[in-house]
Protein backbone atom coordinates (compact mmCIF):
# COMPACT_ATOMS: atom_id res chain seq x y z
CA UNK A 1 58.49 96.99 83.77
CA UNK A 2 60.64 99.49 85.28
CA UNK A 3 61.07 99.68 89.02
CA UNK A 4 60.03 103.09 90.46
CA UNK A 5 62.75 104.50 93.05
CA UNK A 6 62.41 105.28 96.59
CA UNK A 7 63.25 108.86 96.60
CA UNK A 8 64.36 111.72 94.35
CA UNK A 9 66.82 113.94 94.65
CA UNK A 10 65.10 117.36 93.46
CA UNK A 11 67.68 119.79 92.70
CA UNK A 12 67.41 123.56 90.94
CA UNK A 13 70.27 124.53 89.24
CA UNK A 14 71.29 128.18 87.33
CA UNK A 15 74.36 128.44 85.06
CA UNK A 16 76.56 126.73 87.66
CA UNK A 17 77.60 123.47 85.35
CA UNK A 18 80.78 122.61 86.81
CA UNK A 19 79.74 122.88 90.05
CA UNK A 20 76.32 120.82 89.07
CA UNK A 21 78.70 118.49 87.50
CA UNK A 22 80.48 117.41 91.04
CA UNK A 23 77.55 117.70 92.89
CA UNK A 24 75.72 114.76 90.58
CA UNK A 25 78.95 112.52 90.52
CA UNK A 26 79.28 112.71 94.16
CA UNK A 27 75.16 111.64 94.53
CA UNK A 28 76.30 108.98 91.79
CA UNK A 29 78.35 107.17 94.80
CA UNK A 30 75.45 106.80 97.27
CA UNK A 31 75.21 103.47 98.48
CA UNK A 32 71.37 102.88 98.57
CA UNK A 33 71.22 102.67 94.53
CA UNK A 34 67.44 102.62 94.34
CA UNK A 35 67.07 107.16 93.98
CA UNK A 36 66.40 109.21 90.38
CA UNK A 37 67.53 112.66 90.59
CA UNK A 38 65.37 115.30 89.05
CA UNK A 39 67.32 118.63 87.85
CA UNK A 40 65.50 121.44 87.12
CA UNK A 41 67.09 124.07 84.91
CA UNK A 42 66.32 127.86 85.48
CA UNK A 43 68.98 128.64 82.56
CA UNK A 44 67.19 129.77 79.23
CA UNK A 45 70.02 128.59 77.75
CA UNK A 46 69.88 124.82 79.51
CA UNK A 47 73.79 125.11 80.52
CA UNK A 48 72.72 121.98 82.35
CA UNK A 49 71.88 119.67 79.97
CA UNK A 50 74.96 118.55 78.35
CA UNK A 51 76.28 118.10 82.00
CA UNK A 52 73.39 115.68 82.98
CA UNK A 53 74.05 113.54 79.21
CA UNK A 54 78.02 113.72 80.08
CA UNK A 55 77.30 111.26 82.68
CA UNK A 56 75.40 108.73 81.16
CA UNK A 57 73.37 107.73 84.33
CA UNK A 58 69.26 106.90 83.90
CA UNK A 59 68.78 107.79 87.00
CA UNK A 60 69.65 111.71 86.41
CA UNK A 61 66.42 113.55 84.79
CA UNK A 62 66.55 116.24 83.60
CA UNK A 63 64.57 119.17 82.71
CA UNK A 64 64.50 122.83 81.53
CA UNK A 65 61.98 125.24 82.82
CA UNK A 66 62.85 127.44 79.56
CA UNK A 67 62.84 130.81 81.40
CA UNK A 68 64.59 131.46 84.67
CA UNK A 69 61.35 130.94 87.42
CA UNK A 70 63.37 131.68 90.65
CA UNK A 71 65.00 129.57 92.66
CA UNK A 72 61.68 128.52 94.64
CA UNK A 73 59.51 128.05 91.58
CA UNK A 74 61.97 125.81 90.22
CA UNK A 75 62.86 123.79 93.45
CA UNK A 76 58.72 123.19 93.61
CA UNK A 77 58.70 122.05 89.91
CA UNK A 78 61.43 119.84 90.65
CA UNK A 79 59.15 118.17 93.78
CA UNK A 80 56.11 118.13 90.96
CA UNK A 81 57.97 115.94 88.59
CA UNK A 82 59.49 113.50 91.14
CA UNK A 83 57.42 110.36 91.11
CA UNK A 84 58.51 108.23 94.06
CA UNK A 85 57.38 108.35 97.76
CA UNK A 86 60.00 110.13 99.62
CA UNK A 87 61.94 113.33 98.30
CA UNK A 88 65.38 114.74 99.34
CA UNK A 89 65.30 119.14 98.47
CA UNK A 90 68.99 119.35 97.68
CA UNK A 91 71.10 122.52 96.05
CA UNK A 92 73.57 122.10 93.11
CA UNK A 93 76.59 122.43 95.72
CA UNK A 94 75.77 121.10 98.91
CA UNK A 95 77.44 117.83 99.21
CA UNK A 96 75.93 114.81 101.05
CA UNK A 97 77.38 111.62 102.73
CA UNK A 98 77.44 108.23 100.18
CA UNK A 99 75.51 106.87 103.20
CA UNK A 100 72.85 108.89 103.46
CA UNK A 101 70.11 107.38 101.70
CA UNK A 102 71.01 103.43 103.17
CA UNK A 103 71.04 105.07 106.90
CA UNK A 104 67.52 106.56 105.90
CA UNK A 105 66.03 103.75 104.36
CA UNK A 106 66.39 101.38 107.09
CA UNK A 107 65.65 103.86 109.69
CA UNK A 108 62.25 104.25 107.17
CA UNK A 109 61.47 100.07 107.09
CA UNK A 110 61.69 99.98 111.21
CA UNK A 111 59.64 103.35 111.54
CA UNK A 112 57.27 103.58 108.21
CA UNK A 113 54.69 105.81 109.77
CA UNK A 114 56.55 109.74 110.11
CA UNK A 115 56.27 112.35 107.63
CA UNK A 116 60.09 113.04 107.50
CA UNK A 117 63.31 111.87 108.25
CA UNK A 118 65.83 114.07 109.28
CA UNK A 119 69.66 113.79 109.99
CA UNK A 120 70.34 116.96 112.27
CA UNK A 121 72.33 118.07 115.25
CA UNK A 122 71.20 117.97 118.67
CA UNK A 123 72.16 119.55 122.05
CA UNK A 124 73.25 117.30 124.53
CA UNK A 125 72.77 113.84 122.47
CA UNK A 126 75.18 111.81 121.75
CA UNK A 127 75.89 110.89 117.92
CA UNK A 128 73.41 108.49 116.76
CA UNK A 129 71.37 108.73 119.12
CA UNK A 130 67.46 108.29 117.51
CA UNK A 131 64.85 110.95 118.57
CA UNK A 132 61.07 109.77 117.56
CA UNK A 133 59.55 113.60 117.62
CA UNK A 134 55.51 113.85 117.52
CA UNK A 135 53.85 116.50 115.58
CA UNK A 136 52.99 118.42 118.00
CA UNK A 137 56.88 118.67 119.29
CA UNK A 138 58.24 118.81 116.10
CA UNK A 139 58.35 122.76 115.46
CA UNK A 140 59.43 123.13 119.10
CA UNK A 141 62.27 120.10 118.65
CA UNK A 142 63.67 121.79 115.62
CA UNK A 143 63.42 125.36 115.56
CA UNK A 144 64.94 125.96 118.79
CA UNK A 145 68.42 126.62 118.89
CA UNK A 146 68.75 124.96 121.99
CA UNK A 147 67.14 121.83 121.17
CA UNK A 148 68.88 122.01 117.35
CA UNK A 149 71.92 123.85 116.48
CA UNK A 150 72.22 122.59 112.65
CA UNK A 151 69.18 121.47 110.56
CA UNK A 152 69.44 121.09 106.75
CA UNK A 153 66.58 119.89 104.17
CA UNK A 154 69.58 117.83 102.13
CA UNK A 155 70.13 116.12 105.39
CA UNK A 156 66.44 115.37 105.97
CA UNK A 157 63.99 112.50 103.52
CA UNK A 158 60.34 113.98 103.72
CA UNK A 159 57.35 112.06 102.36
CA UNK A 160 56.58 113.86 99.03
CA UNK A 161 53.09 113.07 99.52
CA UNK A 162 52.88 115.28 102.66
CA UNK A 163 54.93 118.21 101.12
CA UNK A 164 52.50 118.57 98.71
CA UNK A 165 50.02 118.84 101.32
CA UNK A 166 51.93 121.95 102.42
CA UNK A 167 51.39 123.27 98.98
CA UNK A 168 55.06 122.66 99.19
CA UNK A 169 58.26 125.43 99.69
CA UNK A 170 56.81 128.76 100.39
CA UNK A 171 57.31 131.15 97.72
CA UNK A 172 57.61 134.86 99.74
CA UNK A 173 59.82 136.56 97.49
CA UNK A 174 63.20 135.48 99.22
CA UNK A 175 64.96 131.19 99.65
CA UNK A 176 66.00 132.25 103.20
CA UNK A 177 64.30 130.30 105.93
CA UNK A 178 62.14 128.36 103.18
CA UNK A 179 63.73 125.28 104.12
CA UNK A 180 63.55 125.58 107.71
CA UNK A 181 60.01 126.35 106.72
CA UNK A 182 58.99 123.37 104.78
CA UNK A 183 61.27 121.12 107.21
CA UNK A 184 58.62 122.10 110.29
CA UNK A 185 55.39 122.25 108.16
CA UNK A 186 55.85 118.47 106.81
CA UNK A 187 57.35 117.34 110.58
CA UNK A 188 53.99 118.77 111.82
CA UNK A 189 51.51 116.20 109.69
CA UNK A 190 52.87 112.95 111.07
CA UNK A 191 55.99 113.76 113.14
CA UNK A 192 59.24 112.65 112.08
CA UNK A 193 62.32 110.72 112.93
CA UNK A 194 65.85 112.64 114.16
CA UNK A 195 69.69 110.70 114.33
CA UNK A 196 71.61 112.99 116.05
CA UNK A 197 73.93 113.10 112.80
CA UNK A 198 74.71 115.40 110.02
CA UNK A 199 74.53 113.87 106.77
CA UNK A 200 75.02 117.38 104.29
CA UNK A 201 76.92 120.40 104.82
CA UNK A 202 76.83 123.74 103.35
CA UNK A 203 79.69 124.82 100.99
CA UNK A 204 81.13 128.15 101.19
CA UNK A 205 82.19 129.84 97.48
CA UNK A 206 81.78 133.14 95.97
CA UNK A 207 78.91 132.54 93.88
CA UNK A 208 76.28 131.63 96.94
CA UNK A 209 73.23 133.26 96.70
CA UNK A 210 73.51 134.46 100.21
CA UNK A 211 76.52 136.40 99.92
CA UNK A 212 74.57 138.91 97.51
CA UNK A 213 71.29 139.75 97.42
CA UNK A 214 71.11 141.39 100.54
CA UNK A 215 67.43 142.41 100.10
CA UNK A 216 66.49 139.24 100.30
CA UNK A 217 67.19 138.45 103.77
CA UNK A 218 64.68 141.13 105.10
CA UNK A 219 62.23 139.30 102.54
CA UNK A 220 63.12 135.84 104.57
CA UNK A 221 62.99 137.22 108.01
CA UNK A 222 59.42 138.51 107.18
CA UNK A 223 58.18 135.74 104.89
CA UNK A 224 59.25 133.02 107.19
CA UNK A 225 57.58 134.80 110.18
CA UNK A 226 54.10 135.35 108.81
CA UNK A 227 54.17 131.88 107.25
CA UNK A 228 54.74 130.24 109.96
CA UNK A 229 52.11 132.82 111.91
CA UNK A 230 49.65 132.04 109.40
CA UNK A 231 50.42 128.25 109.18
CA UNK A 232 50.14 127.77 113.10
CA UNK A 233 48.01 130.73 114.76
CA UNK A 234 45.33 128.26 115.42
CA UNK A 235 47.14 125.85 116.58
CA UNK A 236 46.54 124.83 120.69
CA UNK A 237 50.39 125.83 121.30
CA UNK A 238 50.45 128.87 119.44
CA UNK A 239 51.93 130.94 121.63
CA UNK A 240 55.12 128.86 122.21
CA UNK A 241 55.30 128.44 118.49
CA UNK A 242 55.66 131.92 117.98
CA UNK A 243 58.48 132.49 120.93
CA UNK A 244 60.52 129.64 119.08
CA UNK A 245 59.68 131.35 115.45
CA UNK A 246 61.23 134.21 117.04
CA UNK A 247 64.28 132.79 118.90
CA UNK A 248 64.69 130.97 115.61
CA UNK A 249 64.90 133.89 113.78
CA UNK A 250 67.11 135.82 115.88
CA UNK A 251 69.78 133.53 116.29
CA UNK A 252 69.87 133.17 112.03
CA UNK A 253 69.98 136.14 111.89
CA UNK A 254 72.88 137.18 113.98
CA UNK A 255 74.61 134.16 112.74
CA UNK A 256 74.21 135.10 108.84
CA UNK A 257 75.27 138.69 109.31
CA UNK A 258 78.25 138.30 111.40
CA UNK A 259 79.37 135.58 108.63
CA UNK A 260 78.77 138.34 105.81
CA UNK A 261 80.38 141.10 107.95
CA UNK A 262 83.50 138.88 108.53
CA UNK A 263 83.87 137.27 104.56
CA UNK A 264 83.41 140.91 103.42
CA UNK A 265 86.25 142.34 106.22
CA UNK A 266 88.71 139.38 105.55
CA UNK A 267 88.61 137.67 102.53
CA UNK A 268 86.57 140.22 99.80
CA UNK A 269 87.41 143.29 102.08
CA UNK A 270 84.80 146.04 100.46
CA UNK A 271 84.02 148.68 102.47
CA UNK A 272 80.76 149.99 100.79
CA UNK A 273 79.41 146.21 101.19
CA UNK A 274 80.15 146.78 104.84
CA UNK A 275 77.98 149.95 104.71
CA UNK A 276 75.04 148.07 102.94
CA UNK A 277 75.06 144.85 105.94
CA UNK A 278 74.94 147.72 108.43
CA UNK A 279 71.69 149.49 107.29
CA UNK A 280 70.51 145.60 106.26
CA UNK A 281 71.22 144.95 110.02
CA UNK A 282 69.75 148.12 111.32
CA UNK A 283 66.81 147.62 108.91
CA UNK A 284 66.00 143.60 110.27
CA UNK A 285 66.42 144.86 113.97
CA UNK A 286 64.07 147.36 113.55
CA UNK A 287 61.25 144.86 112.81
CA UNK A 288 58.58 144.93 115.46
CA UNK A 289 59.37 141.10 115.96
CA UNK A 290 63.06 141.26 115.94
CA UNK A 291 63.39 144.41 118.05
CA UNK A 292 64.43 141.91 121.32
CA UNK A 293 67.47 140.97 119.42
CA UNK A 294 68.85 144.49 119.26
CA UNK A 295 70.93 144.86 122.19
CA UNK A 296 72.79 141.34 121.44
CA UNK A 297 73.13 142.59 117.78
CA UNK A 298 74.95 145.94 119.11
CA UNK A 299 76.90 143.98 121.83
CA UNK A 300 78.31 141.48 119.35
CA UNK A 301 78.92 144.38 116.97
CA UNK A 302 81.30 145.94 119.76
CA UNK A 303 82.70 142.37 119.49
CA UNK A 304 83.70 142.20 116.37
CA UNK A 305 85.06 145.63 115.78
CA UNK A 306 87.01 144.64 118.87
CA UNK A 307 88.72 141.83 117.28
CA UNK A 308 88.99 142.97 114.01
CA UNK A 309 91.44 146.13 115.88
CA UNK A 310 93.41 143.38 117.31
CA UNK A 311 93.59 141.54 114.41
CA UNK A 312 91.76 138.17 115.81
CA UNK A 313 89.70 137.70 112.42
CA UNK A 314 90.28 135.07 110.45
């Protein structure tokens, strides 16, 4: 009788092959052996198929959703046909440390009881250092960028049972914030575990979803906002909830389109793309709960323009 796994690996991939194909060899070298990895195909044309038979490995699954379902959708139907305890959300190009799983899976056998598992980075810790977060704290804990200045869902083993109890990633018409989302729903059943530690990273190319589709990110601001609203309004510490949301929010947001302003200055320099992040910028801003972030918006505007005159972008 086959042994079932300890955790999946539920990835959503779209006509990226090579770049599906390194991402799957490097999960190949974790050293905690005991994970399947479910793929989930948005290509009509199942591009990633032959990549996931190239490697011979019984531990990658895959499967085509036969029509392209959006990232979301797809991510979801990944987490639907996982069938282990513990699931790890994980793009087609982010990589993640061979030690990942083994660091998690111990830390899970001395601390069985919390709803997620997370390696992120924390103000003022030291590296390693364990945080045991109740559910109460959790949203506060991780969506302050204060308390948490990188947090990743491929760094991060939530139960799967209690993701489904979230009726799993929110689907609002944009990715953005949907992991932070999901990350603070599930940390909010039965707490969760933090090592002050970054186990993933994001990688920058020219086909990333969020250097196009700008309309999306007004979609994410919004989305993630009234989910969360909607998720936590009657919730004893409302109030502070929504303060962080918003702080949360702000400082993604400021982060994001400075990063798109500068890759579209320096390195694809395209003045009309320029144009569009403006108006996106001026359009977010404008947003009855983003409105505080305005001046800082402007001042690190002046900033940039600043440097870019003096040549200090790079």
């Amino acid at each position: 009788m086959e042994r079932q796994p300890w955790v999946s690996f539920c990835i959503s991939t779209y006509k990226r092959p090579n770049i599906l194909h390194k991402q799957l060899q490097l999960l190949a070298q974790q050293t905690f052996p005991d994970f399947e990895v479910i793929i989930s195909d948005n290509d009509p044309s199942a591009s990633a198929k032959i990549v996931v038979e190239s490697l011979n490995d019984s531990r990658f699954k895959y499967f085509p959703n036969n029509e392209n379902i959006g990232m979301i959708r797809s991510f979801n139907k990944s987490i639907e046909r996982a069938n282990t305890e513990f699931i790890v959300m994980v793009t087609d190009d982010d990589p993640i440390a061979p030690d990942f799983l083994q660091t998690f899976y111990y830390l899970y056998k001395q601390f069985p009881k919390y709803s997620i598992y997370c390696g992120f980075k924390r103000s003022g810790k030291e590296e390693g250092f364990i945080e045991h977060i109740s559910n109460d704290e959790f949203l506060i804990e991780v969506l302050d960028p204060r308390k948490t200045t990188n947090l990743l869902w491929s760094s991060s083993v939530m139960r799967r049972l209690d993701v489904i109890k979230t009726a799993m990633i929110p689907d609002y018409g944009s990715p953005h914030l949907a992991d932070h989302a999901i990350i603070t729903q599930v940390g909010s059943i039965n707490g969760g575990l933090i090592i002050n530690k970054m186990y993933s990273s994001l990688t920058s190319h020219d086909e990333n979803f969020s250097k196009l589709n700008f309309e999306s990110y007004i979609k994410g601001c919004t989305g993630f906002y009234n989910y969360l609203q909607h998720s936590f309004k009657k919730h004893p510490k409302f109030r502070q909830y929504e303060r962080i949301i918003i702080k949360h929010l702000g400082t993604w947001f400021i982060a994001n389109i400075f990063n798109l302003k500068k890759y579209y200055t320096i390195k694809k320099k395209n003045k009309a793309i320029i144009k569009n992040l403006n108006e996106l910028a001026q359009r977010i801003i404008s947003l009855p709960f983003m409105e505080r972030y305005k001046f800082r918006y402007f001042f690190k505007t002046g900033i940039f323009y600043f440097k870019r005159i003096l040549g200090l972008l790079s």
